[in-house]
N, C-alpha and C. Protein backbone atom coordinates (compact mmCIF):
# COMPACT_ATOMS: atom_id res chain seq x y z
N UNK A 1 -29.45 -9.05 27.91
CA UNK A 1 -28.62 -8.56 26.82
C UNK A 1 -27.17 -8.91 27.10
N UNK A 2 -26.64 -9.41 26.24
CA UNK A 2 -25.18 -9.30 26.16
C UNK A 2 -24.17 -8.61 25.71
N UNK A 3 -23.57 -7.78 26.85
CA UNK A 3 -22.54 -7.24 26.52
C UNK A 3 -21.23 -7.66 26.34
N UNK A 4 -20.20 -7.22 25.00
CA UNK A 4 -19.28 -7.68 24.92
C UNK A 4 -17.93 -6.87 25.48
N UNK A 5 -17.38 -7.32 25.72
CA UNK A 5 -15.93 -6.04 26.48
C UNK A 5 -15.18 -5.45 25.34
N UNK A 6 -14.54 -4.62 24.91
CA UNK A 6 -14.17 -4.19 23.97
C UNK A 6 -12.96 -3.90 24.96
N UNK A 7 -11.60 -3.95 24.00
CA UNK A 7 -10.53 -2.80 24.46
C UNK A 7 -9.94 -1.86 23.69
N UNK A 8 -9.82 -1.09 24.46
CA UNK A 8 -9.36 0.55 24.24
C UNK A 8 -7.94 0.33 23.44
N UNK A 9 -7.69 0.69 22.03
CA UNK A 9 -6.36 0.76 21.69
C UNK A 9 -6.07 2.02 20.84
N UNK A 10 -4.73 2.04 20.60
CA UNK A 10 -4.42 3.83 20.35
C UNK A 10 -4.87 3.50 18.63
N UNK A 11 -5.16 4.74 18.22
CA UNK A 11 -5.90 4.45 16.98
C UNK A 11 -4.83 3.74 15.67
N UNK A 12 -3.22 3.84 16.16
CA UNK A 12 -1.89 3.41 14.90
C UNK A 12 -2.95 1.49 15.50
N UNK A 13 -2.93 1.41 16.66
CA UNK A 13 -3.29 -0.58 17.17
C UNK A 13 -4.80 -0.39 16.35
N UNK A 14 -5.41 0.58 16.27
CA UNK A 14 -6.55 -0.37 16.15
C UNK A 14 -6.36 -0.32 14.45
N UNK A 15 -6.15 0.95 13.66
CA UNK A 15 -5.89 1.00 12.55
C UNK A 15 -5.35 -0.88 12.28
N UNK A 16 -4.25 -0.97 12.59
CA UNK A 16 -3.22 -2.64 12.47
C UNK A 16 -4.11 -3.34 12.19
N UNK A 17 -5.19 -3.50 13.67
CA UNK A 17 -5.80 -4.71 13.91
C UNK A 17 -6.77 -4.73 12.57
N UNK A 18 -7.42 -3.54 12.09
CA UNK A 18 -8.32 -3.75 10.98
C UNK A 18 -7.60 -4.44 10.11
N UNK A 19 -6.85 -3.95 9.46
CA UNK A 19 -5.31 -3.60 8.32
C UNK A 19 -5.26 -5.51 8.85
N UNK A 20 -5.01 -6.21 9.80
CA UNK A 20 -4.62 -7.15 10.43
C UNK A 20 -5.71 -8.26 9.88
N UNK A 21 -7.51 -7.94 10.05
CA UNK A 21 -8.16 -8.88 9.99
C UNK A 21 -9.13 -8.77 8.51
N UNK A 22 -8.74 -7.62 7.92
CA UNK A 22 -9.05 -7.68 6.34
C UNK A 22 -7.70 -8.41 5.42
N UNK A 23 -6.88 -8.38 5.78
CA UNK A 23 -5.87 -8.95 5.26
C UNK A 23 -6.06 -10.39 5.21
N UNK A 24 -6.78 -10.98 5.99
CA UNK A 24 -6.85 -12.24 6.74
C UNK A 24 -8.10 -12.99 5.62
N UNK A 25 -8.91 -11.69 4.83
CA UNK A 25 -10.06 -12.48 4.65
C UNK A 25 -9.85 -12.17 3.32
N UNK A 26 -9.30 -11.52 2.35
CA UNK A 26 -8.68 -10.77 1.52
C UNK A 26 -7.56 -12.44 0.69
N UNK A 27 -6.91 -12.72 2.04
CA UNK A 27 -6.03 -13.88 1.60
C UNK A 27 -6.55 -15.07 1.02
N UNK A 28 -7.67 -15.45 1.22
CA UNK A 28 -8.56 -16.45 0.24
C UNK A 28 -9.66 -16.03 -0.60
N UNK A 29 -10.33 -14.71 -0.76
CA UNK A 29 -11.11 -14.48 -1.36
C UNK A 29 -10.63 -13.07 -1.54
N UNK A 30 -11.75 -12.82 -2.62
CA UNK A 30 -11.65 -11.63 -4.11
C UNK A 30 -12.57 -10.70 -2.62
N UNK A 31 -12.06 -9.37 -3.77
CA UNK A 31 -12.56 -8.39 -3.20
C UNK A 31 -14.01 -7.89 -3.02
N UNK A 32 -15.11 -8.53 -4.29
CA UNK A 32 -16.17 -8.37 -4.33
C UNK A 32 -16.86 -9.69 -3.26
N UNK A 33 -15.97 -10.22 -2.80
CA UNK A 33 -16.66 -11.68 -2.10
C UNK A 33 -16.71 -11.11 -0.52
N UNK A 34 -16.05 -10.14 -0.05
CA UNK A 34 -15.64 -9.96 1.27
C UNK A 34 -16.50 -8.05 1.63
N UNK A 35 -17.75 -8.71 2.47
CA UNK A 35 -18.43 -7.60 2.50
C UNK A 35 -18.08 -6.48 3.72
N UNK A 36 -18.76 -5.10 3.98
CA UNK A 36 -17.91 -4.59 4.97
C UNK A 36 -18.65 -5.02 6.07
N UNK A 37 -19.60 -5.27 6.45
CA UNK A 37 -19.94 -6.57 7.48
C UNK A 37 -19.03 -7.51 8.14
N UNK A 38 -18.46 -8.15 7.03
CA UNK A 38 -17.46 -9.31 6.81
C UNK A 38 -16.08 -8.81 7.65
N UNK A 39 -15.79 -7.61 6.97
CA UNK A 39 -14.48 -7.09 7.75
C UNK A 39 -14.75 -6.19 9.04
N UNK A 40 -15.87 -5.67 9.45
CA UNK A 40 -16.12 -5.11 10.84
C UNK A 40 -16.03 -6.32 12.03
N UNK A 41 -16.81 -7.24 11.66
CA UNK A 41 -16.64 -8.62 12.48
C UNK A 41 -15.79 -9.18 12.53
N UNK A 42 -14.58 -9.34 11.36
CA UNK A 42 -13.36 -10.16 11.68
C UNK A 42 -12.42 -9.46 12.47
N UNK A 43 -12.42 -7.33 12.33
CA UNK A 43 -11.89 -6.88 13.50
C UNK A 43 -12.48 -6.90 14.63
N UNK A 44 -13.52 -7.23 14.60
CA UNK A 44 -14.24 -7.25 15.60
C UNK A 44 -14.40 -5.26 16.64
N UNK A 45 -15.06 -4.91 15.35
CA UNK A 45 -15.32 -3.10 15.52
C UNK A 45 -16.15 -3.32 14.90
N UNK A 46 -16.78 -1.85 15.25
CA UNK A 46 -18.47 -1.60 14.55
C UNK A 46 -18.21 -1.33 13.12
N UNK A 47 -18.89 -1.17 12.32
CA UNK A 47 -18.86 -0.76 10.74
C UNK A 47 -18.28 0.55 10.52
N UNK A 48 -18.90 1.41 11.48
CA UNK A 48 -18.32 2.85 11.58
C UNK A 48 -17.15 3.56 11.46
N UNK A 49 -16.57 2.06 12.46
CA UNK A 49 -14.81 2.23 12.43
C UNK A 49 -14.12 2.11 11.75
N UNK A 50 -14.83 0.93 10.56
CA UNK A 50 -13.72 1.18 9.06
C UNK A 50 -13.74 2.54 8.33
N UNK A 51 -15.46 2.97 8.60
CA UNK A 51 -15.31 4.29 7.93
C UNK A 51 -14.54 5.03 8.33
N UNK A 52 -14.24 5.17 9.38
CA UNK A 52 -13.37 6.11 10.15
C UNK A 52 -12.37 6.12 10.11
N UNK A 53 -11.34 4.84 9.56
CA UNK A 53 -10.34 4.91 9.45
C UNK A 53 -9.51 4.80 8.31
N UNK A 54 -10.90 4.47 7.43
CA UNK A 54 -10.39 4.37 6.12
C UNK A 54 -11.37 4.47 5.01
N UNK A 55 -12.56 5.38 5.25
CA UNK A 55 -13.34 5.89 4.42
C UNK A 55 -14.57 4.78 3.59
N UNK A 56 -13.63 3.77 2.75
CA UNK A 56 -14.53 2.95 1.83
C UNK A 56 -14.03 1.44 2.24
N UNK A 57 -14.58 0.13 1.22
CA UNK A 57 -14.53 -0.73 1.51
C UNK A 57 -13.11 -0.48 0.57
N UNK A 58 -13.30 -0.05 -0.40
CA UNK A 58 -11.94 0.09 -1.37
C UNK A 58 -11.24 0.69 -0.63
N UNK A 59 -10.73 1.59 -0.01
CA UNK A 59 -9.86 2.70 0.86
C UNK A 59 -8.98 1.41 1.45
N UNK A 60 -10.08 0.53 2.27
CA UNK A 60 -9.29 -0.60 3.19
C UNK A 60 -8.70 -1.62 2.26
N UNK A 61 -9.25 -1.60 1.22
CA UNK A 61 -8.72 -2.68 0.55
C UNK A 61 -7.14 -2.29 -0.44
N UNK A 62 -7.21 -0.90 -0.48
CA UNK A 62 -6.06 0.05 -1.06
C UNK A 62 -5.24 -0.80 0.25
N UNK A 63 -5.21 -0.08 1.31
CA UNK A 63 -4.34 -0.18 2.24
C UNK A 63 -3.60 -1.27 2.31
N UNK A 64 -4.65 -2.52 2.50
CA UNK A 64 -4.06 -4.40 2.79
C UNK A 64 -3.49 -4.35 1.49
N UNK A 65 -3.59 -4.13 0.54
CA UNK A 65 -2.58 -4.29 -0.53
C UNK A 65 -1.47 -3.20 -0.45
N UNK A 66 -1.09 -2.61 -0.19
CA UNK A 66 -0.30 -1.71 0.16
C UNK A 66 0.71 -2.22 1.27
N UNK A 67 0.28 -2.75 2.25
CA UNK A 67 1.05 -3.28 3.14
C UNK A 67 1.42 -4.78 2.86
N UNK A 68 0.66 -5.65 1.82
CA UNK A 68 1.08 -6.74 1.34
C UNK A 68 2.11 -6.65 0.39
N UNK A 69 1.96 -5.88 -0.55
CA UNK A 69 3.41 -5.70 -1.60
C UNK A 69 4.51 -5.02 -0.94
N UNK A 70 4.50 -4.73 0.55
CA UNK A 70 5.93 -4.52 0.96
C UNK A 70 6.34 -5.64 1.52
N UNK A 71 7.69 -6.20 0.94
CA UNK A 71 8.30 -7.03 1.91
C UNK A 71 9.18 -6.25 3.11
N UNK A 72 9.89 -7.18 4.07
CA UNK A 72 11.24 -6.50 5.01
C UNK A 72 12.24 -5.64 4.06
N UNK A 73 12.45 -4.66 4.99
CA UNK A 73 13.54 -4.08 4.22
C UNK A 73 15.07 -4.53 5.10
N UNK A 74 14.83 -4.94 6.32
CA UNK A 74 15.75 -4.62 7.14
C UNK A 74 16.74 -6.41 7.17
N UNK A 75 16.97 -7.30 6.81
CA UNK A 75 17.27 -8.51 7.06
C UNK A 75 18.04 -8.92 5.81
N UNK A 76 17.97 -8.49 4.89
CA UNK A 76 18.80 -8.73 3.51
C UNK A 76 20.40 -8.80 4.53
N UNK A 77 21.32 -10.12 3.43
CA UNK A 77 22.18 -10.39 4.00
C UNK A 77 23.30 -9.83 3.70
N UNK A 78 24.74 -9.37 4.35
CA UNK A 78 25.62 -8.43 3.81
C UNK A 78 26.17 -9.08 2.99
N UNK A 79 26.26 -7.66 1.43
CA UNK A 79 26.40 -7.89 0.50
C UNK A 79 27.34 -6.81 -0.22
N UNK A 80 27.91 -6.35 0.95
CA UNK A 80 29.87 -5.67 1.04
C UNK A 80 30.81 -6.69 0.13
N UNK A 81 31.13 -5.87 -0.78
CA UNK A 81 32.56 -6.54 -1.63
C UNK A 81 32.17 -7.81 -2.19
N UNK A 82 31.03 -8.29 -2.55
CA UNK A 82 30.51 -9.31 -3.24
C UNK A 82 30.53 -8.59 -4.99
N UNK A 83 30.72 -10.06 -5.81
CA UNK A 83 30.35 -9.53 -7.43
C UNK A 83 28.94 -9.50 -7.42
N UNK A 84 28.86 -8.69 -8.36
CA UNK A 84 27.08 -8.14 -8.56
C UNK A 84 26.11 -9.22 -8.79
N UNK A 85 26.99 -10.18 -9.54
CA UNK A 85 26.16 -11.57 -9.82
C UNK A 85 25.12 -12.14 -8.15
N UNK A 86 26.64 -12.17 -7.46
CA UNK A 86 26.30 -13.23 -6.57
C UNK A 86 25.79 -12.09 -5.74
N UNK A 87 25.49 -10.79 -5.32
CA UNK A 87 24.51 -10.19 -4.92
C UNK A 87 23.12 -10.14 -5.51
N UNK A 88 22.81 -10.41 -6.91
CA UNK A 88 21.92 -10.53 -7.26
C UNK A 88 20.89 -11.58 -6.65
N UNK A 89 21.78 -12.97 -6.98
CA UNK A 89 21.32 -13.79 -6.54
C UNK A 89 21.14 -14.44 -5.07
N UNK A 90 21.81 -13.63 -3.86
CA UNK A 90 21.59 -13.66 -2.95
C UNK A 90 20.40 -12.36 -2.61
N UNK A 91 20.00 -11.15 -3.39
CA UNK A 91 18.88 -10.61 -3.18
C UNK A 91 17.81 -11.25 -3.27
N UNK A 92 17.55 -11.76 -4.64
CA UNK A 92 16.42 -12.84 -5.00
C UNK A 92 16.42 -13.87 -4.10
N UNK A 93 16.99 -14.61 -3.28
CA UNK A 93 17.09 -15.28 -2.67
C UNK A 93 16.16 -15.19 -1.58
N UNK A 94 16.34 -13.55 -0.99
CA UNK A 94 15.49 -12.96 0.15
C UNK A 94 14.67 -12.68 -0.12
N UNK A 95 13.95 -11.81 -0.84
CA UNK A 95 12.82 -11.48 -1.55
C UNK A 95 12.48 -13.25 -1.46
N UNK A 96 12.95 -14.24 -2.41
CA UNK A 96 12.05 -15.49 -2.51
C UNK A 96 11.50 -15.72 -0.98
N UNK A 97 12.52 -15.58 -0.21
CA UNK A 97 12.12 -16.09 1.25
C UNK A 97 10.70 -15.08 1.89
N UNK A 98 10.91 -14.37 1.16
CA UNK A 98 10.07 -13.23 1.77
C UNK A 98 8.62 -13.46 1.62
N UNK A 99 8.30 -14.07 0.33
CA UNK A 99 7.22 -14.57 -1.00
C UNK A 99 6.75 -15.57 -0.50
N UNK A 100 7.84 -16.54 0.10
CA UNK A 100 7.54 -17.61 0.89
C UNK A 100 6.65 -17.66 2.15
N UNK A 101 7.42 -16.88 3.11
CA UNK A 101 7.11 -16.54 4.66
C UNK A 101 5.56 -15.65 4.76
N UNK A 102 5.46 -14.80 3.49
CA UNK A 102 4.19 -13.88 2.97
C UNK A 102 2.91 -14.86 2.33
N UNK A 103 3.63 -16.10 1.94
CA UNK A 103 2.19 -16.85 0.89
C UNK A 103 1.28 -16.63 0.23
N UNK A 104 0.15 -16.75 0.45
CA UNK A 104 -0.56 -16.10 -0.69
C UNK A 104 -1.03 -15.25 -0.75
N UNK A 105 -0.92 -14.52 0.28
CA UNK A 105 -1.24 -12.90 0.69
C UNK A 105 -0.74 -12.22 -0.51
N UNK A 106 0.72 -12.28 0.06
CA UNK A 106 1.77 -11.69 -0.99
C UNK A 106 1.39 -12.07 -2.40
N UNK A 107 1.31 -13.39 -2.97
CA UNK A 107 1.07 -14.00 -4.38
C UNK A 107 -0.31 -12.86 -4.14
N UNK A 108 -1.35 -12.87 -4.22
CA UNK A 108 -2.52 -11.98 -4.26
C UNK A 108 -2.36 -11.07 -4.51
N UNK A 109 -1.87 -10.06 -3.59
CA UNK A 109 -1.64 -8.75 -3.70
C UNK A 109 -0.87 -8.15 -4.85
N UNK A 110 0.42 -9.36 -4.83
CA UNK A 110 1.80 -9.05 -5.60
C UNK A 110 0.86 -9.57 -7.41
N UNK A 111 -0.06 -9.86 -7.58
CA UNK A 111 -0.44 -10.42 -8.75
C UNK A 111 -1.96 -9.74 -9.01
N UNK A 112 -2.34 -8.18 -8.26
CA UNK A 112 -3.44 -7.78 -8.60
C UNK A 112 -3.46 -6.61 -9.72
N UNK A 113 -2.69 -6.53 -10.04
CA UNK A 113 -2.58 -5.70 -11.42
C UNK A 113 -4.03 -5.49 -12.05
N UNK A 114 -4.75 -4.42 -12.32
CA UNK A 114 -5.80 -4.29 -13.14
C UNK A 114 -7.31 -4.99 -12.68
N UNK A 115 -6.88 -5.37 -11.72
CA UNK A 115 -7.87 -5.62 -10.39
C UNK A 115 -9.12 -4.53 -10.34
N UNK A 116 -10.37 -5.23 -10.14
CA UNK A 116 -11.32 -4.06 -10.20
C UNK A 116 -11.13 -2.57 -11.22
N UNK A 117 -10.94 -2.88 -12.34
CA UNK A 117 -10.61 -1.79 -13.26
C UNK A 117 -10.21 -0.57 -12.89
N UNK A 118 -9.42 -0.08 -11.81
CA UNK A 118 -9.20 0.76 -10.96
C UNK A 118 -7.71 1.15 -11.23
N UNK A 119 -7.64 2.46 -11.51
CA UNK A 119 -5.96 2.75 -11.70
C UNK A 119 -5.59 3.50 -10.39
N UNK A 120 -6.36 3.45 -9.01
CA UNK A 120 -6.02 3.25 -7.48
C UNK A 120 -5.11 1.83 -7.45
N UNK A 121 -5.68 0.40 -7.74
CA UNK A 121 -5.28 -0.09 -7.69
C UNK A 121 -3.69 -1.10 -8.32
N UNK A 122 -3.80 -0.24 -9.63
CA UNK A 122 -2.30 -0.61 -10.15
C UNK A 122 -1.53 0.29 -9.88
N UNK A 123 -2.06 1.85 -9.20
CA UNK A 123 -0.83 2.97 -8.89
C UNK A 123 -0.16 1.98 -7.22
N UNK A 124 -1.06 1.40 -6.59
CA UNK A 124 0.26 0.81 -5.71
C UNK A 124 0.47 -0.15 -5.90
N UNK A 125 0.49 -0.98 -7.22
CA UNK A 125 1.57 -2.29 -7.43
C UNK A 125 2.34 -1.07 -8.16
N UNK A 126 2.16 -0.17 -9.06
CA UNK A 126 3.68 0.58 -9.65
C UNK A 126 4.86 1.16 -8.66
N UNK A 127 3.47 1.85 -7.54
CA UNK A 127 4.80 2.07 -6.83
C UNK A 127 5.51 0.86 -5.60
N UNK A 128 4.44 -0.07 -5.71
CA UNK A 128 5.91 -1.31 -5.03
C UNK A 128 6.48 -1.35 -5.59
N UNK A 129 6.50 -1.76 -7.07
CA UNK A 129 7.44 -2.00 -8.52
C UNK A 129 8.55 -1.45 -8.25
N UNK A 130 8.45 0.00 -8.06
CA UNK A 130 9.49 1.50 -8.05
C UNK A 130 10.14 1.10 -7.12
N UNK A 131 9.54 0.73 -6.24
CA UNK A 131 10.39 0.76 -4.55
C UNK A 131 11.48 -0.58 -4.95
N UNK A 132 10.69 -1.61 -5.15
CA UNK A 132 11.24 -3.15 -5.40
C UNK A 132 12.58 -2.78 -6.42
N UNK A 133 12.49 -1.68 -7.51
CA UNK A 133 13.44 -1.38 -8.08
C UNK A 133 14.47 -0.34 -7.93
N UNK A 134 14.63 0.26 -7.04
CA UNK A 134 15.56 1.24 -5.95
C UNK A 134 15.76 0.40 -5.16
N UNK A 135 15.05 -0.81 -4.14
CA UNK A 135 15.78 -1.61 -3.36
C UNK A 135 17.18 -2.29 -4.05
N UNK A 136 16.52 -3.46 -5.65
CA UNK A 136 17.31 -4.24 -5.98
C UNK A 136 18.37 -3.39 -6.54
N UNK A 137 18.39 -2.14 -7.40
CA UNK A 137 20.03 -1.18 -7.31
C UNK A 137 20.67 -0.92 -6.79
N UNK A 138 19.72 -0.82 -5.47
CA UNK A 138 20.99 -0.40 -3.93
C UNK A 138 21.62 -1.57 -3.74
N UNK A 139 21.06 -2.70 -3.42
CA UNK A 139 20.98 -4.38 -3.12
C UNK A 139 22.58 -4.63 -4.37
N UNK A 140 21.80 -4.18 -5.46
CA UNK A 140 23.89 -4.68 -6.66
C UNK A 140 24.24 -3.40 -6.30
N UNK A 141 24.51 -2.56 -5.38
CA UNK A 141 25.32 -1.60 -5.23
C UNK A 141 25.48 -0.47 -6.93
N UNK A 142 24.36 -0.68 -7.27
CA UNK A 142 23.98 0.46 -8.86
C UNK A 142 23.25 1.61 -8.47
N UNK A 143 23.72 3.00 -9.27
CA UNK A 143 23.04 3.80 -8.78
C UNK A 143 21.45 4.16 -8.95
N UNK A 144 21.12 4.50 -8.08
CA UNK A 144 19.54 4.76 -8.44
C UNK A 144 19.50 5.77 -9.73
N UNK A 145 19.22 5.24 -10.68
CA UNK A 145 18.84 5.76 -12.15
C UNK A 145 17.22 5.63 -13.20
N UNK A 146 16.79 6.46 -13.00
CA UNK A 146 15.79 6.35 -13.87
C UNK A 146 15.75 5.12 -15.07
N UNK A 147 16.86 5.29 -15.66
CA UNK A 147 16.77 4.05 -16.40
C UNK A 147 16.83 2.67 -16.39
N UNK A 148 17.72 2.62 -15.12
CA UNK A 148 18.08 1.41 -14.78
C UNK A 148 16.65 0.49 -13.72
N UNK A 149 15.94 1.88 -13.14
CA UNK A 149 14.69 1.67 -12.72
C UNK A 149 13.38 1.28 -13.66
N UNK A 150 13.31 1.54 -14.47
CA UNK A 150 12.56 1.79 -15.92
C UNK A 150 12.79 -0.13 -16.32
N UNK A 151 14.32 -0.46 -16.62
CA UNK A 151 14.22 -1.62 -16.86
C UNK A 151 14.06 -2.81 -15.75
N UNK A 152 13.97 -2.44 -14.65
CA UNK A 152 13.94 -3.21 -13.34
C UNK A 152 12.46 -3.40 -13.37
N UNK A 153 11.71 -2.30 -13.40
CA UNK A 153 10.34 -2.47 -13.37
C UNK A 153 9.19 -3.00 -13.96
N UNK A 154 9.56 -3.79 -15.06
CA UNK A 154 8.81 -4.78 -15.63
C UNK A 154 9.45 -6.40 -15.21
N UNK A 155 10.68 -5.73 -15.38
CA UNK A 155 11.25 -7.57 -13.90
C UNK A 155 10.30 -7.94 -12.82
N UNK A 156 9.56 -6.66 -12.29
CA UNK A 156 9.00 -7.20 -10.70
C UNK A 156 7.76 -7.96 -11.34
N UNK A 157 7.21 -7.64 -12.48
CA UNK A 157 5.38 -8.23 -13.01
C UNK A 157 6.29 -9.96 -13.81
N UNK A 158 7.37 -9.76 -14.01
CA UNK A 158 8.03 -11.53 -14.24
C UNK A 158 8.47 -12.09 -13.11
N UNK A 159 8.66 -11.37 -11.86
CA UNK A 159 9.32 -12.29 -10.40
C UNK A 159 7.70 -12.63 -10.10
N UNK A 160 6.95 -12.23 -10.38
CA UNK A 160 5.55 -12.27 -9.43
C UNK A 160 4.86 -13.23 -10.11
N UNK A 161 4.95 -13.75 -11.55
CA UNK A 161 4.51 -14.26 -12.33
C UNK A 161 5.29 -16.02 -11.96
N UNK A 162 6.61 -15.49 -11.89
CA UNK A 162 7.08 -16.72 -11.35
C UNK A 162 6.74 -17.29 -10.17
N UNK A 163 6.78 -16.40 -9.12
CA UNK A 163 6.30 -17.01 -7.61
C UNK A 163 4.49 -17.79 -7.73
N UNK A 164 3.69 -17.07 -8.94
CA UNK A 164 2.15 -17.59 -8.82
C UNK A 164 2.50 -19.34 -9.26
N UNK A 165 3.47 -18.73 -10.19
CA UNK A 165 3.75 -20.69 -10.87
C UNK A 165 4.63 -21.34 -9.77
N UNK A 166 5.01 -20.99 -9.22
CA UNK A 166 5.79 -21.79 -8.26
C UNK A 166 5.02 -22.30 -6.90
N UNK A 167 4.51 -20.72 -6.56
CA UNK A 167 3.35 -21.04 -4.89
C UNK A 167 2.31 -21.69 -5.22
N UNK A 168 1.71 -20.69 -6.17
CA UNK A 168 -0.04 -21.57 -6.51
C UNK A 168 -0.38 -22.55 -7.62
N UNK A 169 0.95 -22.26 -8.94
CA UNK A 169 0.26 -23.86 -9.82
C UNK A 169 1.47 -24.86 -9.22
N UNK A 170 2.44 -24.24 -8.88
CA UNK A 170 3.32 -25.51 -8.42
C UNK A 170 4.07 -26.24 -9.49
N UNK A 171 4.06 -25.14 -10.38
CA UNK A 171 4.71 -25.84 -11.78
C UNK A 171 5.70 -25.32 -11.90
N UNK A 172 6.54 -24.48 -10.84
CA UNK A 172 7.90 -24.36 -11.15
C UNK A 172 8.63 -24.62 -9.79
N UNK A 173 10.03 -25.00 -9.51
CA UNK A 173 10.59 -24.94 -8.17
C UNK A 173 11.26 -23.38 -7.92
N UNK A 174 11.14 -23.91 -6.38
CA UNK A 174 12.10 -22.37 -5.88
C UNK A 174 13.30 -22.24 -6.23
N UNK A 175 14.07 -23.20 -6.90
CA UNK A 175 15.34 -23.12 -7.54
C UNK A 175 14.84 -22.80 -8.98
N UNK A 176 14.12 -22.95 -9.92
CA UNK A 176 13.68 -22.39 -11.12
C UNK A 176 13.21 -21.19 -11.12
N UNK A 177 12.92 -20.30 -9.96
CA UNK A 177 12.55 -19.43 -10.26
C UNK A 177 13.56 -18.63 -9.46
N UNK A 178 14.76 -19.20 -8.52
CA UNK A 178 15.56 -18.20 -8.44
C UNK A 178 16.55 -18.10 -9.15
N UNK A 179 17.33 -18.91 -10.28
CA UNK A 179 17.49 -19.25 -11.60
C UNK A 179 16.91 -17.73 -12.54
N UNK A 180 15.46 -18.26 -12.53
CA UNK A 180 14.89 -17.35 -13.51
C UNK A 180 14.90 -16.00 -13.55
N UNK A 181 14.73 -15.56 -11.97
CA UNK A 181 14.71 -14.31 -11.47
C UNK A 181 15.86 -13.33 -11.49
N UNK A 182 16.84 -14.15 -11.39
CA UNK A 182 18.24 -14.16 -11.14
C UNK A 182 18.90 -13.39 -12.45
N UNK A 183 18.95 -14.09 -13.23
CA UNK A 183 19.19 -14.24 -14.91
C UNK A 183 17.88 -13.21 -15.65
N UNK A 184 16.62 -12.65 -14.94
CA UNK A 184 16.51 -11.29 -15.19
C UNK A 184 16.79 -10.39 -15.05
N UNK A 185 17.03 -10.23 -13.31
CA UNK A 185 17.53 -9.10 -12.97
C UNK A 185 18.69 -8.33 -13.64
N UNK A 186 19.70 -9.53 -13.65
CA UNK A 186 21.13 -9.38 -14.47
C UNK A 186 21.05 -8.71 -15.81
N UNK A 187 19.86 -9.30 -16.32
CA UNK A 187 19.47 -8.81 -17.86
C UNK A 187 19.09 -7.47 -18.28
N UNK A 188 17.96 -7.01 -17.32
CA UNK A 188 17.83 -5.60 -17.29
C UNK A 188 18.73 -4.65 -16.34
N UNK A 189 19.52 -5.18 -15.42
CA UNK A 189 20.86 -3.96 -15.38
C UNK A 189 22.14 -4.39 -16.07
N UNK A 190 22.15 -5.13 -17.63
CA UNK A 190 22.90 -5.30 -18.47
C UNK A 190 24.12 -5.24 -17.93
N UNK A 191 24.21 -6.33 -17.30
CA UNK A 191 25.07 -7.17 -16.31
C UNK A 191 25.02 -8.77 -16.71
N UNK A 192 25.80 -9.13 -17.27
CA UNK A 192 26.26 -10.32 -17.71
C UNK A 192 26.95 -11.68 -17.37
C-alpha cells in the first residue's frame, strides 16, 4: 500500500490552499464542469475537508469568487493634491493593472453575474460593486455617499464588460478601455 505524507497546516493555510486550488480549476472551467472530487484532489485533501471548511461545492465556490472580485487595496499610487480627472484616471489605471496581473480568474469571477440562478451568487458581485465604489470615492477624494455610490455601481458591470472585450475577445485595447472607463467614472460622479 501506498502511503502518501500529508502536512499538518493551521486551518487559515489549509482553508488558502483549498481557496488556492479551486480557484485554479474554476479559472478555465464553469462551475457545473468542476466536480468535488475534482477540487479535493487538486488540494490534495480528502473530500471531507471541503465539507469542513466550507460546507457545499457552492459554499467553496461562493468563497473563490469572493476572493477573486477583490483586487489590492494597498498599492494604488499617491493621489494627494492631484485634479480628480487625473486621479480618476490614474485609479483605473490600477484596477486595469490589477485585471491584468488577475486574468481570467478575475474576467470570470468579475463577469459572473446571474451565474447558476443564484442570488448567493450576485449578492457578492454587488457587494464587490459596493466596495469597488467606496474605494473609487475615496481614490477622487469624494465623500462616501449613497448616491454617488448608487451611480458608481453600475460603472463596475461596464469596467468588467470592457476588460472581457479587451482580455478575452481582444476587441478592445488597454488604452480603449482606460479611455472608456475613465470617461465613466467621471460621468457618474458628474465630474466633467
Amino acid at each position: 500500500m501506498h502511503e502518501t505524507s500529508r502536512t499538518r497546516l493551521s486551518p487559515d493555510a489549509r482553508r488558502q490552499q483549498i481557496l488556492d486550488a479551486a480557484g485554479q480549476l474554476y479559472r478555465g472551467r464553469r462551475y457545473d464542469d468542476v466536480s468535488m472530487e475534482e477540487l479535493a484532489a487538486a488540494a490534495g485533501v480528502a473530500r471531507g475537508l471541503l465539507h469542513h471548511y466550507f460546507g457545499s461545492k457552492r459554499d467553496l465556490f461562493l468563497a473563490v469568487m469572493t476572493q477573486s472580485v477583490r483586487l489590492p487595496l494597498d498599492e494604488l499610487p499617491d493621489l494627494d493634491g492631484r485634479p480628480v480627472e487625473q486621479r480618476a484616471r490614474l485609479t483605473m489605471t490600477w484596477i486595469l493593472d490589477g485585471a491584468r496581473t488577475y486574468g481570467q480568474s478575475w474576467v470570470n469571477a468579475a463577469g459572473a453575474e446571474g451565474l447558476q440562478d443564484g442570488g448567493d451568487v450576485q449578492a457578492v458581485v454587488d457587494r464587490a460593486d459596493d466596495r469597488a465604489a467606496r474605494f473609487v470615492l475615496d481614490a477622487l477624494g469624494l465623500p462616501d455617499d449613497e448616491a454617488l455610490r448608487a451611480r458608481l455601481r453600475p460603472t463596475a458591470a461596464f469596467v468588467k464588460a470592457l476588460c472581457r472585450e479587451w482580455m478575452q475577445r481582444e476587441t478592445l485595447t488597454r488604452d480603449d478601455v482606460l479611455e472608456l472607463s475613465t470617461a465613466a467614472v467621471l460621468r457618474a460622479v458628474r465630474v466633467d
